[in-house]
C-alpha atoms as a PDB file:
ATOM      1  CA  UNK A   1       0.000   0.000   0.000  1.00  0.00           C
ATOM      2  CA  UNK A   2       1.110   3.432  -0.501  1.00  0.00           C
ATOM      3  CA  UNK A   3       1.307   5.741   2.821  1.00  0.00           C
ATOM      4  CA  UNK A   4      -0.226   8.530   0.836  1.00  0.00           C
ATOM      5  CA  UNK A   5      -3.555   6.981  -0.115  1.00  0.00           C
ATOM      6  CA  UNK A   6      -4.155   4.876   2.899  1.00  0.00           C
ATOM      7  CA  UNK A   7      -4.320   5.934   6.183  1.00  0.00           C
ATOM      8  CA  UNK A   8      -3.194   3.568   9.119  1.00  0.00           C
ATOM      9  CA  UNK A   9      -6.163   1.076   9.199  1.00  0.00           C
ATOM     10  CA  UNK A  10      -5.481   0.316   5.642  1.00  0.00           C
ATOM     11  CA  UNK A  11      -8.848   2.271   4.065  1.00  0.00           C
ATOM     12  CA  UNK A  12      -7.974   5.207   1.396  1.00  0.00           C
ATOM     13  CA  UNK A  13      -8.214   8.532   2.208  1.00  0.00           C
ATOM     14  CA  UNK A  14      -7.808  11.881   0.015  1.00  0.00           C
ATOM     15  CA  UNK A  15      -4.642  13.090  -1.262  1.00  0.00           C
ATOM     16  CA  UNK A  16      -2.946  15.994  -3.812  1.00  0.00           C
ATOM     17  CA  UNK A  17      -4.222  16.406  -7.099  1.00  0.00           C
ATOM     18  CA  UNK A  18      -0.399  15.128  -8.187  1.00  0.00           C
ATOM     19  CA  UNK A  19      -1.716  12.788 -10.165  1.00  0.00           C
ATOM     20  CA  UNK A  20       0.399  11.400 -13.598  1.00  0.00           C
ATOM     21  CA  UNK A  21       0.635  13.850 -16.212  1.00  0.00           C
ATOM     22  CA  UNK A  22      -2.456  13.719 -18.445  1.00  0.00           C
ATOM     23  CA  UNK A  23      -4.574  11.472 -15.982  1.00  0.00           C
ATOM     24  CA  UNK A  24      -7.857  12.233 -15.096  1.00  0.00           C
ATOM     25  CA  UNK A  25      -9.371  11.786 -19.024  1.00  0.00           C
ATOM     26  CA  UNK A  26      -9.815  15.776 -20.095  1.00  0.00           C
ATOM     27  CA  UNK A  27     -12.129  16.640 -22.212  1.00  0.00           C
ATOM     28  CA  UNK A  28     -14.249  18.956 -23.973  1.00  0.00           C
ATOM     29  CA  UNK A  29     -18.117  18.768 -24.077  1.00  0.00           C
ATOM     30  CA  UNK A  30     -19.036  20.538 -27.328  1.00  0.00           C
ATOM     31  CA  UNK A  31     -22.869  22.101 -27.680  1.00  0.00           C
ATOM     32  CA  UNK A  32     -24.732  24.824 -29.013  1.00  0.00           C
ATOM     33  CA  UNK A  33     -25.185  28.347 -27.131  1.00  0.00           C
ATOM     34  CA  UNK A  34     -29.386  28.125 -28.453  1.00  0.00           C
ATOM     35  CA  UNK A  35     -30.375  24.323 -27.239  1.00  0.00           C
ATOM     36  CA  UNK A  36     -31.208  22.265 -30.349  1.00  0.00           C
ATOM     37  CA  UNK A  37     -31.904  19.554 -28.698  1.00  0.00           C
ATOM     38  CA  UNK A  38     -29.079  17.973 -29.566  1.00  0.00           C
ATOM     39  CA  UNK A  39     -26.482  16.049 -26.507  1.00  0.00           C
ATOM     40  CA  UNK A  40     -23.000  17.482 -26.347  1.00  0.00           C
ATOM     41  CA  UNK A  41     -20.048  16.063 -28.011  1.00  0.00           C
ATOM     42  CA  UNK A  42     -17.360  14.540 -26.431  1.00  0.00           C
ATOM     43  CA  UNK A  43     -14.048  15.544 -27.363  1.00  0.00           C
ATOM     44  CA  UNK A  44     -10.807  13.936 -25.241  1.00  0.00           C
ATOM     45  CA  UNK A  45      -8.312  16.211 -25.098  1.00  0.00           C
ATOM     46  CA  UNK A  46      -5.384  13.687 -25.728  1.00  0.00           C
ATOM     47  CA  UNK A  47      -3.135  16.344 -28.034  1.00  0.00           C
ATOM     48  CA  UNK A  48      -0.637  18.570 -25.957  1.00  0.00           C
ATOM     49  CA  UNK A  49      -2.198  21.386 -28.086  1.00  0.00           C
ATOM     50  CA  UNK A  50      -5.850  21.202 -29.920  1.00  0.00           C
ATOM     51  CA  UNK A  51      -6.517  24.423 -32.218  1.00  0.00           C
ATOM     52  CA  UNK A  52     -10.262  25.351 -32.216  1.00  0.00           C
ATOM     53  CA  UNK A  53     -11.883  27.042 -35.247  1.00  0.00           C
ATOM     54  CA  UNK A  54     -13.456  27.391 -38.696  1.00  0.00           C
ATOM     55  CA  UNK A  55     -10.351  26.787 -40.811  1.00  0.00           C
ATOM     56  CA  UNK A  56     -10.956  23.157 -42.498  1.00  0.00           C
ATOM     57  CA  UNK A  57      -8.011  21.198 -40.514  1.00  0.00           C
ATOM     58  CA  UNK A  58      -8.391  22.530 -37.199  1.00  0.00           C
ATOM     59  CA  UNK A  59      -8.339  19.914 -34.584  1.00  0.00           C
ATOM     60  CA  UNK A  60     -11.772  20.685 -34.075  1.00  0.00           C
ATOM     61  CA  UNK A  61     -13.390  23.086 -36.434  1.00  0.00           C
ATOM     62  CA  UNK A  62     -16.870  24.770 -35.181  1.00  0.00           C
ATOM     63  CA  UNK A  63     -18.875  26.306 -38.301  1.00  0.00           C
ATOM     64  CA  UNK A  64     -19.518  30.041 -37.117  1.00  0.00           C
ATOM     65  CA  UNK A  65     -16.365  30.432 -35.296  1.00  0.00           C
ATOM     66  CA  UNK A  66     -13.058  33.007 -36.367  1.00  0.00           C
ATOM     67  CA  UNK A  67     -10.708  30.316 -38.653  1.00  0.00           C
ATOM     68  CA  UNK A  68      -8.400  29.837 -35.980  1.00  0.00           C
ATOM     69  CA  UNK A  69     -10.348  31.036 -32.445  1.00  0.00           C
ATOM     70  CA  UNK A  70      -8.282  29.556 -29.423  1.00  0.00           C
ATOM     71  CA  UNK A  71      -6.103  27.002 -28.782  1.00  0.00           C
ATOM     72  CA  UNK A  72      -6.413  24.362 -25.961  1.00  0.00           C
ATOM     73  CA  UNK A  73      -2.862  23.141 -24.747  1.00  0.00           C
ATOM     74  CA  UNK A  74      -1.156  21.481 -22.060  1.00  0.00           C
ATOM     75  CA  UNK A  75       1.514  22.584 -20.058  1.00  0.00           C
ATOM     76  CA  UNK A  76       4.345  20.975 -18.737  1.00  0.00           C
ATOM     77  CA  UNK A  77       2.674  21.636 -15.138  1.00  0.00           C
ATOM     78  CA  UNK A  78      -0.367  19.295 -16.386  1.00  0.00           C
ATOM     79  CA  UNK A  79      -2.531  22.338 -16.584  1.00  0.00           C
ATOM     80  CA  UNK A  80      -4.755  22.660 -19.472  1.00  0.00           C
ATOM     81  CA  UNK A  81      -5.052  26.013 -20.676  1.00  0.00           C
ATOM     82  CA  UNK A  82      -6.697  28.487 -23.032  1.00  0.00           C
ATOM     83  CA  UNK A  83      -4.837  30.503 -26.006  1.00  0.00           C
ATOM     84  CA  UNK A  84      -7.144  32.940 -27.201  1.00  0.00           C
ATOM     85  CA  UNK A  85      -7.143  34.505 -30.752  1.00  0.00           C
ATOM     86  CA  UNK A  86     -10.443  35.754 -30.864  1.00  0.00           C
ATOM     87  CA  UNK A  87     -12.951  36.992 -28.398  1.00  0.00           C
ATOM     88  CA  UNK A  88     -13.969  34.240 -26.006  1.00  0.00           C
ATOM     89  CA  UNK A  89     -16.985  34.458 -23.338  1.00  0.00           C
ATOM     90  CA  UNK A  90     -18.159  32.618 -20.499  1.00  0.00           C
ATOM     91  CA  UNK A  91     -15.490  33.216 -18.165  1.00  0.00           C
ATOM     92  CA  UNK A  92     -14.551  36.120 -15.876  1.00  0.00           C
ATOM     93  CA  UNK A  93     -12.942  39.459 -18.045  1.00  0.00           C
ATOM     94  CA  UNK A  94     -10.763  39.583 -15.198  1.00  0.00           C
ATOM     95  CA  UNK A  95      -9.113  36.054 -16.172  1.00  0.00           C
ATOM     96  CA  UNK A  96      -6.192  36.099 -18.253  1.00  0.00           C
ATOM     97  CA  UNK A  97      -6.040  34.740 -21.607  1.00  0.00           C
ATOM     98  CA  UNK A  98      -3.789  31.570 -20.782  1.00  0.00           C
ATOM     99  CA  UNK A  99      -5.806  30.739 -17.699  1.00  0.00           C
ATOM    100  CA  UNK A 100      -5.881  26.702 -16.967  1.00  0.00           C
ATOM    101  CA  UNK A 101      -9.246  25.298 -16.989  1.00  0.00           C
ATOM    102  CA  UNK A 102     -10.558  23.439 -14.530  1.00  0.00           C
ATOM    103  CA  UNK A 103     -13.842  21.121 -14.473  1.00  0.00           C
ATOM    104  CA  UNK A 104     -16.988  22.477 -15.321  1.00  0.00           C
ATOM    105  CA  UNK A 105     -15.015  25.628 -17.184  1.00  0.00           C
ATOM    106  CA  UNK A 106     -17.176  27.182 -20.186  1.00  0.00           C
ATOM    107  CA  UNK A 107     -15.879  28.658 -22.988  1.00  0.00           C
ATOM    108  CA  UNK A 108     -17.816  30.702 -25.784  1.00  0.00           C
ATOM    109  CA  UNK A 109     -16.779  30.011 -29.153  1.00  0.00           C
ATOM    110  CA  UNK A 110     -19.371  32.398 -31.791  1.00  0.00           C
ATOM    111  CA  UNK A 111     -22.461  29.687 -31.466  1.00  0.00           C
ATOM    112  CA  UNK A 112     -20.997  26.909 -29.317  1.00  0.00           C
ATOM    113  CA  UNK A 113     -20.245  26.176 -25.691  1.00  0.00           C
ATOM    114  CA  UNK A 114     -17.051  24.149 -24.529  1.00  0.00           C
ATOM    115  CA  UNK A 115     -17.148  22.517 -21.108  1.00  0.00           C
ATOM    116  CA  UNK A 116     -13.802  21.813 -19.748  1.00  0.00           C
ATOM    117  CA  UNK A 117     -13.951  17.751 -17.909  1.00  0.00           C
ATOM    118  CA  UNK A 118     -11.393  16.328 -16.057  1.00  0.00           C
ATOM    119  CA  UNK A 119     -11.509  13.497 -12.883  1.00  0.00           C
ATOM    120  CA  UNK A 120     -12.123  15.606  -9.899  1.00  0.00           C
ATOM    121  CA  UNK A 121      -8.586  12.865  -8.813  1.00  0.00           C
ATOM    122  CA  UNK A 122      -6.530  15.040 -11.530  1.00  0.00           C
ATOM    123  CA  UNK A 123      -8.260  18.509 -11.614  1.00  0.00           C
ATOM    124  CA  UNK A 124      -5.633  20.397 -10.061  1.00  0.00           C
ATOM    125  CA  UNK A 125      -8.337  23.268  -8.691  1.00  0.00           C
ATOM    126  CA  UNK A 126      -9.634  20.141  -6.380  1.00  0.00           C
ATOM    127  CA  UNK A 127      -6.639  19.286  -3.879  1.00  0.00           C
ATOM    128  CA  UNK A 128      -7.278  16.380  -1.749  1.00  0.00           C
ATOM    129  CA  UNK A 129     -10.055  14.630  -3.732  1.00  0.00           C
ATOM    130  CA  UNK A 130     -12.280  18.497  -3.803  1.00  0.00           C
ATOM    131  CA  UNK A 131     -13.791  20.111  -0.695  1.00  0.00           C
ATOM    132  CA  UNK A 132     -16.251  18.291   1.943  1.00  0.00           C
ATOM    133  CA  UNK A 133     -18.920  20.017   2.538  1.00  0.00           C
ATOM    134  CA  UNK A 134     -19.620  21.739  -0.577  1.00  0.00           C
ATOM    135  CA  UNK A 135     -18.273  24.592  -2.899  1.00  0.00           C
ATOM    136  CA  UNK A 136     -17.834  27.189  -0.116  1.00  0.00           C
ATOM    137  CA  UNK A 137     -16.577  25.169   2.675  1.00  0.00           C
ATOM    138  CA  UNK A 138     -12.699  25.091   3.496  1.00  0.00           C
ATOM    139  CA  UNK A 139      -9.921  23.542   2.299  1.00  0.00           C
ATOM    140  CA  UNK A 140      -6.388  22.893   3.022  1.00  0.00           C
ATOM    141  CA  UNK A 141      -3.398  23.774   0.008  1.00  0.00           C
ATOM    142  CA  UNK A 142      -0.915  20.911  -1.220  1.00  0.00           C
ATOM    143  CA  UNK A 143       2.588  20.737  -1.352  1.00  0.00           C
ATOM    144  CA  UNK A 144       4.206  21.842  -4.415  1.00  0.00           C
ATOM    145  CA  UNK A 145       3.959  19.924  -7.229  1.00  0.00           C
ATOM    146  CA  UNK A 146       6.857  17.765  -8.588  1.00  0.00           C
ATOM    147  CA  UNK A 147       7.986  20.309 -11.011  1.00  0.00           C
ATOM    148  CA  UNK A 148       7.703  22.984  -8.991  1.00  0.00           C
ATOM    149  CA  UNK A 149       9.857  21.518  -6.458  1.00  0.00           C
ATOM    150  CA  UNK A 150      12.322  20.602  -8.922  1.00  0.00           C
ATOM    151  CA  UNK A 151      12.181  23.792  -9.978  1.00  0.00           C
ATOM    152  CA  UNK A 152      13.162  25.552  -6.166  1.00  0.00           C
ATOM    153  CA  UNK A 153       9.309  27.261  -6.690  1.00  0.00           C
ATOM    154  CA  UNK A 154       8.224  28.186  -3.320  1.00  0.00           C
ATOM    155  CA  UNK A 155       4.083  28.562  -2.855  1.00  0.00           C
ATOM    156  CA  UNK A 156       2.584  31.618  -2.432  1.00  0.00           C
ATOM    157  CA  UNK A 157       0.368  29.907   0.511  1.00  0.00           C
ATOM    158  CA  UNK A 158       2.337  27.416   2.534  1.00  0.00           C
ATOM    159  CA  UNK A 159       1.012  23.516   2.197  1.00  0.00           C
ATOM    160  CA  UNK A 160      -1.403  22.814   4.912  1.00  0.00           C
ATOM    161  CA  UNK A 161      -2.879  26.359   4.812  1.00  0.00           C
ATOM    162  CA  UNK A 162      -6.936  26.510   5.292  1.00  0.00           C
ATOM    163  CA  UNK A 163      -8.452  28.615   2.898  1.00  0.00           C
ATOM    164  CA  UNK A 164     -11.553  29.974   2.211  1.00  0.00           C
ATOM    165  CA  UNK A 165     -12.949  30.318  -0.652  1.00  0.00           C
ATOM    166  CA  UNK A 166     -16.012  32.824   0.247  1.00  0.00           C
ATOM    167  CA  UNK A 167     -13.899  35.257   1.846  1.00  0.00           C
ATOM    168  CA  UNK A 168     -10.701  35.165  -0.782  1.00  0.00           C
ATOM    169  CA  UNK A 169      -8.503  35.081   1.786  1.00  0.00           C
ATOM    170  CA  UNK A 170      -6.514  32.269   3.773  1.00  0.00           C
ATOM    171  CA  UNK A 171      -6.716  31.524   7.337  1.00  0.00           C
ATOM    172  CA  UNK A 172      -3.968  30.129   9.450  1.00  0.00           C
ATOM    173  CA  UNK A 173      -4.418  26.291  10.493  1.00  0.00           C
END
């Protein structure tokens, strides 16, 4: 058994989000902004970069969309992240325009809606298997990951940290 999955009685128990690069099966759901009744598409994202337009021979071309819109890739911190070209809603103005996506993300592409998808295990906005008790309760941070540590990165939040997310701020544990 590994100590970091199992506690002392031998049952799992939550850990990091350090999970292998590319685990946790990312994808894009693809719909329409107007519901035509039609289900989303699933698209895996299993390209370390996935350009998203009109242009015939994008990785995934959307009718209605600028010929080369955004770009999807993935970073060498496992993040997946957004390249914009070409005015993209559904997201906060105040997010930058190589933010990393995390599950349940929604992109507006001209007529279509991307959801971003990825195992809550791998989603790297979701330390420690995601919060208990719901979207505004507390959490603590992780460790650095891997590369950052290679890397001498120090967090801006020291590991172990509570935080909360309806106040913005962190709280001392």
């Amino acid at each position: 058994m590994n100590d970091d999955t199992y506690d002392d009685t031998g049952r799992p128990h939550p850990t990091t989000t350090h999970a292998e690069h590319g685990a946790g099966h990312p994808a894009l759901f693809v719909s329409t902004l107007e519901d035509d009744g039609t289900a989303p598409r699933k698209v895996p994202l299993d390209v370390d970069e996935l350009t998203i337009g009109s242009a015939p021979g994008s990785g995934l071309e959307l009718p209605g969309a600028e010929p080369h819109h955004l770009t999807i890739y993935h970073d060498e911190r496992d993040e997946y992240r957004v390249r914009a070209l070409a005015p993209v809603g559904g997201g906060s103005a105040a997010e930058p325009d190589d933010r990393a996506l995390r599950t349940g993300a929604r992109l507006e592409v001209g007529p279509w809606v991307l959801t971003f998808w990825r195992e809550e295990r791998a989603d790297h906005g979701r330390p420690y298997g995601g919060r208990q008790g719901g979207e505004f309760s507390e959490g603590r941070t992780q460790p650095p990951r891997p590369a950052d540590r290679e890397a001498h990165a120090h967090p801006v939040v020291p590991p172990g940290t509570e935080v909360r997310d309806d106040a913005g701020g962190v709280e001392e544990s």
